[in-house]
PDB file of N, CA and C in Angstrom:
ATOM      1  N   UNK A   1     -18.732 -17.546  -4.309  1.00  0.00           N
ATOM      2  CA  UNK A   1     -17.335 -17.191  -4.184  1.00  0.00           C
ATOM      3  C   UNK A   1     -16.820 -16.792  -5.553  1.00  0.00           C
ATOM      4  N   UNK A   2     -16.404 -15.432  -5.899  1.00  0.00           N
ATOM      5  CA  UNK A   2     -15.634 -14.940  -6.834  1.00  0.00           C
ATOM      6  C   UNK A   2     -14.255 -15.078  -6.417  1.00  0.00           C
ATOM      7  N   UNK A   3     -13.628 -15.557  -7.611  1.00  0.00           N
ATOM      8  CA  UNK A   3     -12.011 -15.749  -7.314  1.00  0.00           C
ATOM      9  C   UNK A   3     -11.298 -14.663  -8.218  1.00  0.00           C
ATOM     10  N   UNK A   4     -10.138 -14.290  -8.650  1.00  0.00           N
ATOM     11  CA  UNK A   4      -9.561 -13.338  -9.281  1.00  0.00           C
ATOM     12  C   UNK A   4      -8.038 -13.837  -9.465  1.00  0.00           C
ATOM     13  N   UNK A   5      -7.205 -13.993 -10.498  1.00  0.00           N
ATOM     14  CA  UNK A   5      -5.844 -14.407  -9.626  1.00  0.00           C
ATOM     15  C   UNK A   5      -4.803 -13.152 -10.358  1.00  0.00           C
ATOM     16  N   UNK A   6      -5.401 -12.014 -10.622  1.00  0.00           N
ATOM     17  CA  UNK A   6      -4.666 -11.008 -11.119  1.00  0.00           C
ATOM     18  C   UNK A   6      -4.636  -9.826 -10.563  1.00  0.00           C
ATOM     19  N   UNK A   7      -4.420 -10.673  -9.391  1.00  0.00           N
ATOM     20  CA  UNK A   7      -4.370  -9.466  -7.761  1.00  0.00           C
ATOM     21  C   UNK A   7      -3.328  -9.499  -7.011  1.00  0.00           C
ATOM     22  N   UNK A   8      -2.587  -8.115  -6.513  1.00  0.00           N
ATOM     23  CA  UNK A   8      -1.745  -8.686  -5.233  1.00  0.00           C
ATOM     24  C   UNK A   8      -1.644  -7.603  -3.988  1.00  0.00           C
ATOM     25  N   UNK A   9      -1.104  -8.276  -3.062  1.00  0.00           N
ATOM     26  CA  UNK A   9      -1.220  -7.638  -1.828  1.00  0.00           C
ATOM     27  C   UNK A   9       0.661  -6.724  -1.881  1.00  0.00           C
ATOM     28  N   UNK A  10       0.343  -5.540  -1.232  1.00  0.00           N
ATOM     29  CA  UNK A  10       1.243  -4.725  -1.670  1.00  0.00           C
ATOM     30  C   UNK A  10       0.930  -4.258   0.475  1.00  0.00           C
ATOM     31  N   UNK A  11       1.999  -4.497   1.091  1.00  0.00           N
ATOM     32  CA  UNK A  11       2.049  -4.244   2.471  1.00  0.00           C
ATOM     33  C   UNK A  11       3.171  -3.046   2.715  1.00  0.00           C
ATOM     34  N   UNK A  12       2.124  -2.023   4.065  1.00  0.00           N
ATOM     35  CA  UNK A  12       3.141  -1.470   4.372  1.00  0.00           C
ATOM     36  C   UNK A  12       3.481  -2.466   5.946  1.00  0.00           C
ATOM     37  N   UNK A  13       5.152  -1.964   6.142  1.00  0.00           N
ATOM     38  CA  UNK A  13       5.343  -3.066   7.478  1.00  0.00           C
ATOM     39  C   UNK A  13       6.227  -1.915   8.500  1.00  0.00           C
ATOM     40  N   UNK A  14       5.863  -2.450   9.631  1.00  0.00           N
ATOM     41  CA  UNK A  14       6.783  -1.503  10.526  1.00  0.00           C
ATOM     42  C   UNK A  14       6.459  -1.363  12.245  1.00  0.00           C
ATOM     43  N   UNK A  15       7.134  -1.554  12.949  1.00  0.00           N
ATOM     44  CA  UNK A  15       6.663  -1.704  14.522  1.00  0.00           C
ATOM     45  C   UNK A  15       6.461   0.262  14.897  1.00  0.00           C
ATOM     46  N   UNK A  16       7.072   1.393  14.340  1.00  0.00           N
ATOM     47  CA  UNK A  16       7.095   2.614  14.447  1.00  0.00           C
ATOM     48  C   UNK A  16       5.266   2.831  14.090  1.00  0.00           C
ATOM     49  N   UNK A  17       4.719   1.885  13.263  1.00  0.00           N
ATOM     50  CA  UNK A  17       2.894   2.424  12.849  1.00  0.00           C
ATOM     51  C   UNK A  17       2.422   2.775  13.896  1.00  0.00           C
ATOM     52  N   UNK A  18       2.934   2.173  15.495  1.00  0.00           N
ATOM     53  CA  UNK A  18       2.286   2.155  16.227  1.00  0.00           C
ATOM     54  C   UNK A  18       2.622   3.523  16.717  1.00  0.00           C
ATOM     55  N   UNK A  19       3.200   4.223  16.829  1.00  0.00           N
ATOM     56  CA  UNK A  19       3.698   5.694  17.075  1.00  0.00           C
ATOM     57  C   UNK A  19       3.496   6.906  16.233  1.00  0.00           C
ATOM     58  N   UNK A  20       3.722   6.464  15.088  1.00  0.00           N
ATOM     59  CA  UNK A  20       3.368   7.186  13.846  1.00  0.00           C
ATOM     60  C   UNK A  20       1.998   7.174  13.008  1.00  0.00           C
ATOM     61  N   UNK A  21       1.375   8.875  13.807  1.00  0.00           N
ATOM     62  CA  UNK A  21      -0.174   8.600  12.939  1.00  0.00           C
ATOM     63  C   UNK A  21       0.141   9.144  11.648  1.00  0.00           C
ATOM     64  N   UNK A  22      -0.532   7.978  10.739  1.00  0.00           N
ATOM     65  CA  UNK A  22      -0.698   8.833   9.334  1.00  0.00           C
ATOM     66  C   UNK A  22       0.009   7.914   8.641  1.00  0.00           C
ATOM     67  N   UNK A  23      -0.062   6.161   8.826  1.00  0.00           N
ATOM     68  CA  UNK A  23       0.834   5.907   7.793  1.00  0.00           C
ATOM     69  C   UNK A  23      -0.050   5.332   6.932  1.00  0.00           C
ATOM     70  N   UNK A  24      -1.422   4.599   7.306  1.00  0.00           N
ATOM     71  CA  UNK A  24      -2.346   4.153   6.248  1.00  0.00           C
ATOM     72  C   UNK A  24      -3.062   5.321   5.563  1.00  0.00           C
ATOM     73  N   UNK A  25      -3.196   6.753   6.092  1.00  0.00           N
ATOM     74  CA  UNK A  25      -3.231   7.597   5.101  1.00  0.00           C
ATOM     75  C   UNK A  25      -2.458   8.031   4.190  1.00  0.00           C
ATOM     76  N   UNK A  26      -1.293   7.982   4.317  1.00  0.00           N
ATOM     77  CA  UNK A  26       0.083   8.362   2.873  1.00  0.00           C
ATOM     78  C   UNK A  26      -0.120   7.081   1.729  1.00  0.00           C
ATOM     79  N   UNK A  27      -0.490   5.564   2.532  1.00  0.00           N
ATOM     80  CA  UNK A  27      -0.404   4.717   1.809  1.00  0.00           C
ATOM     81  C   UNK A  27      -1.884   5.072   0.673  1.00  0.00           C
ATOM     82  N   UNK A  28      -2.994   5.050   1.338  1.00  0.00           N
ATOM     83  CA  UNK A  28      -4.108   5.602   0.770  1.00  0.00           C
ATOM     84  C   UNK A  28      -4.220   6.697  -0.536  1.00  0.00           C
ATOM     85  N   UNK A  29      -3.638   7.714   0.093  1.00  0.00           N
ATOM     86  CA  UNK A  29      -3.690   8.662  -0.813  1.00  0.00           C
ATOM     87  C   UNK A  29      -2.274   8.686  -1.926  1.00  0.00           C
ATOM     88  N   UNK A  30      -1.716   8.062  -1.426  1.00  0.00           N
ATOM     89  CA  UNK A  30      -0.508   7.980  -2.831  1.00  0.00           C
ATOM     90  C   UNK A  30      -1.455   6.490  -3.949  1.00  0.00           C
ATOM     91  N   UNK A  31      -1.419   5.883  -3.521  1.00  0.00           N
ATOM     92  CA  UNK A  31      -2.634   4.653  -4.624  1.00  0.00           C
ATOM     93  C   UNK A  31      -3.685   5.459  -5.331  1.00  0.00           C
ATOM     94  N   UNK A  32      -4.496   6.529  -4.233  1.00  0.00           N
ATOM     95  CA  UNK A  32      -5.387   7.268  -5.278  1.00  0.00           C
ATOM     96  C   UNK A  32      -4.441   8.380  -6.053  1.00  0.00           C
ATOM     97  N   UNK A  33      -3.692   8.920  -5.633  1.00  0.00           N
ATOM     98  CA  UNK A  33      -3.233   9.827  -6.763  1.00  0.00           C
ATOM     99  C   UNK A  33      -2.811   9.444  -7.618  1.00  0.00           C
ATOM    100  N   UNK A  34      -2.074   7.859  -7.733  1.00  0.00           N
ATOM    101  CA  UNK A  34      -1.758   7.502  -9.233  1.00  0.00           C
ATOM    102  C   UNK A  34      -2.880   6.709  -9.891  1.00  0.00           C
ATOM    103  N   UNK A  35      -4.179   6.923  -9.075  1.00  0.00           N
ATOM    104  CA  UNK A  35      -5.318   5.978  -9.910  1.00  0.00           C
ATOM    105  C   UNK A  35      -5.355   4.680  -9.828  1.00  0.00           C
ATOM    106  N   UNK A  36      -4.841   4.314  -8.677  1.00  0.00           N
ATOM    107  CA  UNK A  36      -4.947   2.731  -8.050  1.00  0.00           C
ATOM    108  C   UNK A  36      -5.487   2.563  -7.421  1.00  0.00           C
ATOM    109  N   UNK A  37      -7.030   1.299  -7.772  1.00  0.00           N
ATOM    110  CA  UNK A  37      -7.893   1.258  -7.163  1.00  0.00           C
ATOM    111  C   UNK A  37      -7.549   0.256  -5.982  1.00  0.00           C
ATOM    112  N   UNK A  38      -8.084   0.394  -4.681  1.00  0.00           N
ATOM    113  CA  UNK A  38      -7.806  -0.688  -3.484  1.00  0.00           C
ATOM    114  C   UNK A  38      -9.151  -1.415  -3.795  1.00  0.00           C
ATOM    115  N   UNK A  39      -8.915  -2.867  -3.631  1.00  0.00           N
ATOM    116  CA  UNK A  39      -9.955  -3.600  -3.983  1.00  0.00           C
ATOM    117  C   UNK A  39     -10.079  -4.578  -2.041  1.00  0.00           C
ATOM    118  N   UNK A  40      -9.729  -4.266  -1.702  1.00  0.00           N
ATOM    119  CA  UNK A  40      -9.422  -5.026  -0.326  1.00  0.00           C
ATOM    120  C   UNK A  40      -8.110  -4.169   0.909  1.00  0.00           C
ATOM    121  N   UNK A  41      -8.658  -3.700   1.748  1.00  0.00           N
ATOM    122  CA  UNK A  41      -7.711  -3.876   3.205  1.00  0.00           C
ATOM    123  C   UNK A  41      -7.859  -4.624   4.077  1.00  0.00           C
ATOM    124  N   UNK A  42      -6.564  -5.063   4.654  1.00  0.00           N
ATOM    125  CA  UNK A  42      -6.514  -5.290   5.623  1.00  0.00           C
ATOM    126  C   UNK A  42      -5.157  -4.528   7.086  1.00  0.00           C
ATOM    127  N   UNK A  43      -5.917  -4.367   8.346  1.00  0.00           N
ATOM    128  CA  UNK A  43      -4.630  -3.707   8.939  1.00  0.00           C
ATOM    129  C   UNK A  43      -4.410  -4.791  10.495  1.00  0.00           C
ATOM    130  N   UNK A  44      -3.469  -4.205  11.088  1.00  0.00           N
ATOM    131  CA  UNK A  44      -3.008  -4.978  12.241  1.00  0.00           C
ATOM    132  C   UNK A  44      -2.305  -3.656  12.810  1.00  0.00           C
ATOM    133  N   UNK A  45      -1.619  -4.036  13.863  1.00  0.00           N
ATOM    134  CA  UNK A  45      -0.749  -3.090  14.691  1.00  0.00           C
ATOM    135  C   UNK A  45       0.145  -2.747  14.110  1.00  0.00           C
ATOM    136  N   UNK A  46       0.978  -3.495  13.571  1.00  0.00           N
ATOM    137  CA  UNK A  46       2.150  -3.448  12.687  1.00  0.00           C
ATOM    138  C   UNK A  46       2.055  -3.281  11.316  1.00  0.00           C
ATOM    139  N   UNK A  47       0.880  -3.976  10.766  1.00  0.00           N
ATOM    140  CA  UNK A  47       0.963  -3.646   8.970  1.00  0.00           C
ATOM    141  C   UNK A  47      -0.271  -3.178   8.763  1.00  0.00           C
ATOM    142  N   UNK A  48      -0.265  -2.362   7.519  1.00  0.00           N
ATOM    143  CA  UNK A  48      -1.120  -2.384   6.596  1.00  0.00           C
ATOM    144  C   UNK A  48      -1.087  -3.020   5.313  1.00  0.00           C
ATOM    145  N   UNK A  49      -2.449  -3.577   4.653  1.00  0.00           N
ATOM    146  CA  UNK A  49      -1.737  -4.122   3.144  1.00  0.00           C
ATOM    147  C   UNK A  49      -3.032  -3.966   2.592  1.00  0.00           C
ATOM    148  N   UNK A  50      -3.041  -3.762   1.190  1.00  0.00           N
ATOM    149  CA  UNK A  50      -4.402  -3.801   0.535  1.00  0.00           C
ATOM    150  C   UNK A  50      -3.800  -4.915  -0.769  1.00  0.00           C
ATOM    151  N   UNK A  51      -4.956  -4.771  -1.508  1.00  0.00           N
ATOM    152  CA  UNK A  51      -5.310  -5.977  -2.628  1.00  0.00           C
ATOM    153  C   UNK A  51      -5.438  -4.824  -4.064  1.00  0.00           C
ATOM    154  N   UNK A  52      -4.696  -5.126  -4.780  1.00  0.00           N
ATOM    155  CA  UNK A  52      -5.194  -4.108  -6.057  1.00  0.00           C
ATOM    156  C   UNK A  52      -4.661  -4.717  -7.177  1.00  0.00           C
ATOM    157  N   UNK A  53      -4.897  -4.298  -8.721  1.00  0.00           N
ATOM    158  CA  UNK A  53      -5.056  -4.809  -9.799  1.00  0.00           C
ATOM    159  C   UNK A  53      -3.486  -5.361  -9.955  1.00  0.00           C
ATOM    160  N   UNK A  54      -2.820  -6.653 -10.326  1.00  0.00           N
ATOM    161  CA  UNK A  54      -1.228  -6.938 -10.495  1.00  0.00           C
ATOM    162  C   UNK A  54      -1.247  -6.148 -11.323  1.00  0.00           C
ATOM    163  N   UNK A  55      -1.583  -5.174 -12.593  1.00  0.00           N
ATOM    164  CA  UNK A  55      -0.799  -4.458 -13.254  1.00  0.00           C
ATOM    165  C   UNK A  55      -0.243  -3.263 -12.700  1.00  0.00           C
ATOM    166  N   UNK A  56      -0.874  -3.321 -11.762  1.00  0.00           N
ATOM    167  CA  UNK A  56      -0.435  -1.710 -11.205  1.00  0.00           C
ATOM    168  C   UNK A  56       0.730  -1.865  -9.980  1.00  0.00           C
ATOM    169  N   UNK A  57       1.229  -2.866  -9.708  1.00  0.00           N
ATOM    170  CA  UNK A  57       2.350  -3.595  -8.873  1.00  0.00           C
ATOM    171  C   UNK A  57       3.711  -2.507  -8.505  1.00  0.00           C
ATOM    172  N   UNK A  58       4.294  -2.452 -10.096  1.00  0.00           N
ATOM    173  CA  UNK A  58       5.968  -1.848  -9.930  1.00  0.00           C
ATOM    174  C   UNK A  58       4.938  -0.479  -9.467  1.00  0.00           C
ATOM    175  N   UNK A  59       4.238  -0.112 -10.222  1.00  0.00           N
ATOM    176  CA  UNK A  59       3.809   1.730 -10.211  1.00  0.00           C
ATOM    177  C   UNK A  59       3.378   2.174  -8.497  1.00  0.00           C
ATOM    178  N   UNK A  60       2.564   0.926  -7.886  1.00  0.00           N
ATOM    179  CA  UNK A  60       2.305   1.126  -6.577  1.00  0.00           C
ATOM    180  C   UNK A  60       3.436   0.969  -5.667  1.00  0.00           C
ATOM    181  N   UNK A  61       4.384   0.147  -5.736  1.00  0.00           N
ATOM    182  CA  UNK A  61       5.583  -0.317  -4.625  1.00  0.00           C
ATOM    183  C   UNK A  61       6.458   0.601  -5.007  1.00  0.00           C
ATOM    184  N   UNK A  62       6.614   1.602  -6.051  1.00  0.00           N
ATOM    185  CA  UNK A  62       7.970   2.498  -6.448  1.00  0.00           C
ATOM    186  C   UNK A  62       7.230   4.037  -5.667  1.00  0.00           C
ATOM    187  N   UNK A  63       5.262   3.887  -6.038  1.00  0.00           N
ATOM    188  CA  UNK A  63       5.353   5.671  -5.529  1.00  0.00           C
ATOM    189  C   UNK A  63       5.046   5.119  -4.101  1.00  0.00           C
ATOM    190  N   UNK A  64       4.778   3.990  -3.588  1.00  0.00           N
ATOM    191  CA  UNK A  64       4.955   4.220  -1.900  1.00  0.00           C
ATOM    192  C   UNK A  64       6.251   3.722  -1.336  1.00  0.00           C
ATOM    193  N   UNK A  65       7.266   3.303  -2.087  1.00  0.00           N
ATOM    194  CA  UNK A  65       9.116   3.578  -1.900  1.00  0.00           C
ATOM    195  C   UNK A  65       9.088   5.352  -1.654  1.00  0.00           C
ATOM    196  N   UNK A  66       8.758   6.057  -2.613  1.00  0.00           N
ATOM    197  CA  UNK A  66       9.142   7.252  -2.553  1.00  0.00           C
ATOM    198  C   UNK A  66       7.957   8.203  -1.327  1.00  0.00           C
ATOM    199  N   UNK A  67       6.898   7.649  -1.425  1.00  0.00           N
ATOM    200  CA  UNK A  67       6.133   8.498  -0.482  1.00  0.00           C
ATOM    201  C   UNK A  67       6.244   8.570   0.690  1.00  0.00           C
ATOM    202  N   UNK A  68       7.164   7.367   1.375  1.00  0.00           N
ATOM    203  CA  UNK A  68       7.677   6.974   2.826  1.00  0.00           C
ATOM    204  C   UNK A  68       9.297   7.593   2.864  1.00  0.00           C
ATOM    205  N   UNK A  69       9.938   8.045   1.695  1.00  0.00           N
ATOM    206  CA  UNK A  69      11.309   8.536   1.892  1.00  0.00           C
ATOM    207  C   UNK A  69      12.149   6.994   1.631  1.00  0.00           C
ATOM    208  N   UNK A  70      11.779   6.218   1.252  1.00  0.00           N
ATOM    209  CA  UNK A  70      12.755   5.041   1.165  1.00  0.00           C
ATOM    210  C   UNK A  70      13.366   5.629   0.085  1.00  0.00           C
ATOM    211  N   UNK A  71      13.484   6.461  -1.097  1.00  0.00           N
ATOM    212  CA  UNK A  71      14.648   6.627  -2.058  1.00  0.00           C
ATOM    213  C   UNK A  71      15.806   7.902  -1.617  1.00  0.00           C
ATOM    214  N   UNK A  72      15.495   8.377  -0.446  1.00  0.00           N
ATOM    215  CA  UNK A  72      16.198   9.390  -0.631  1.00  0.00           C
ATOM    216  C   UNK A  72      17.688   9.215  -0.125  1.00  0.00           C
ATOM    217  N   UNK A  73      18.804   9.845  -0.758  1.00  0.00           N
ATOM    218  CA  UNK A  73      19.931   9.710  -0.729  1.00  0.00           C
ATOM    219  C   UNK A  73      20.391  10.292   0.685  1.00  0.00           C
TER     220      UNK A  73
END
């Protein structure tokens, strides 16, 4: 057993996943375009969430705020 404790889980959430194809791919490909490695998924009906480095935290939860439209006015 390898442990790590400089990891965190960064979830997308939503009962619409189930209607809407394509949301663990936006989540996917916005992490690789800023060079954030996924070290772990996991999915369900409702969520997706992966495991990736805590430094990369604000940079991952701000470009998948913006890649889902959560900033727009």
């Amino acid at each position: 057993v390898k442990t790590d404790t400089n990891v965190v889980k960064v979830s997308v959430i939503g009962i619409g996943m189930r209607s809407h194809a394509g949301v663990a791919q936006t989540m996917f490909k916005t992490l690789a375009e800023k060079g954030i490695n996924i070290l772990a998924i996991t999915t369900s009906e409702i969520k997706v969430s992966v495991l990736i480095a805590a430094d990369y935290t604000e940079l991952a939860v701000r470009a998948l705020h913006t890649a889902y439209g959560l900033d727009a006015e």
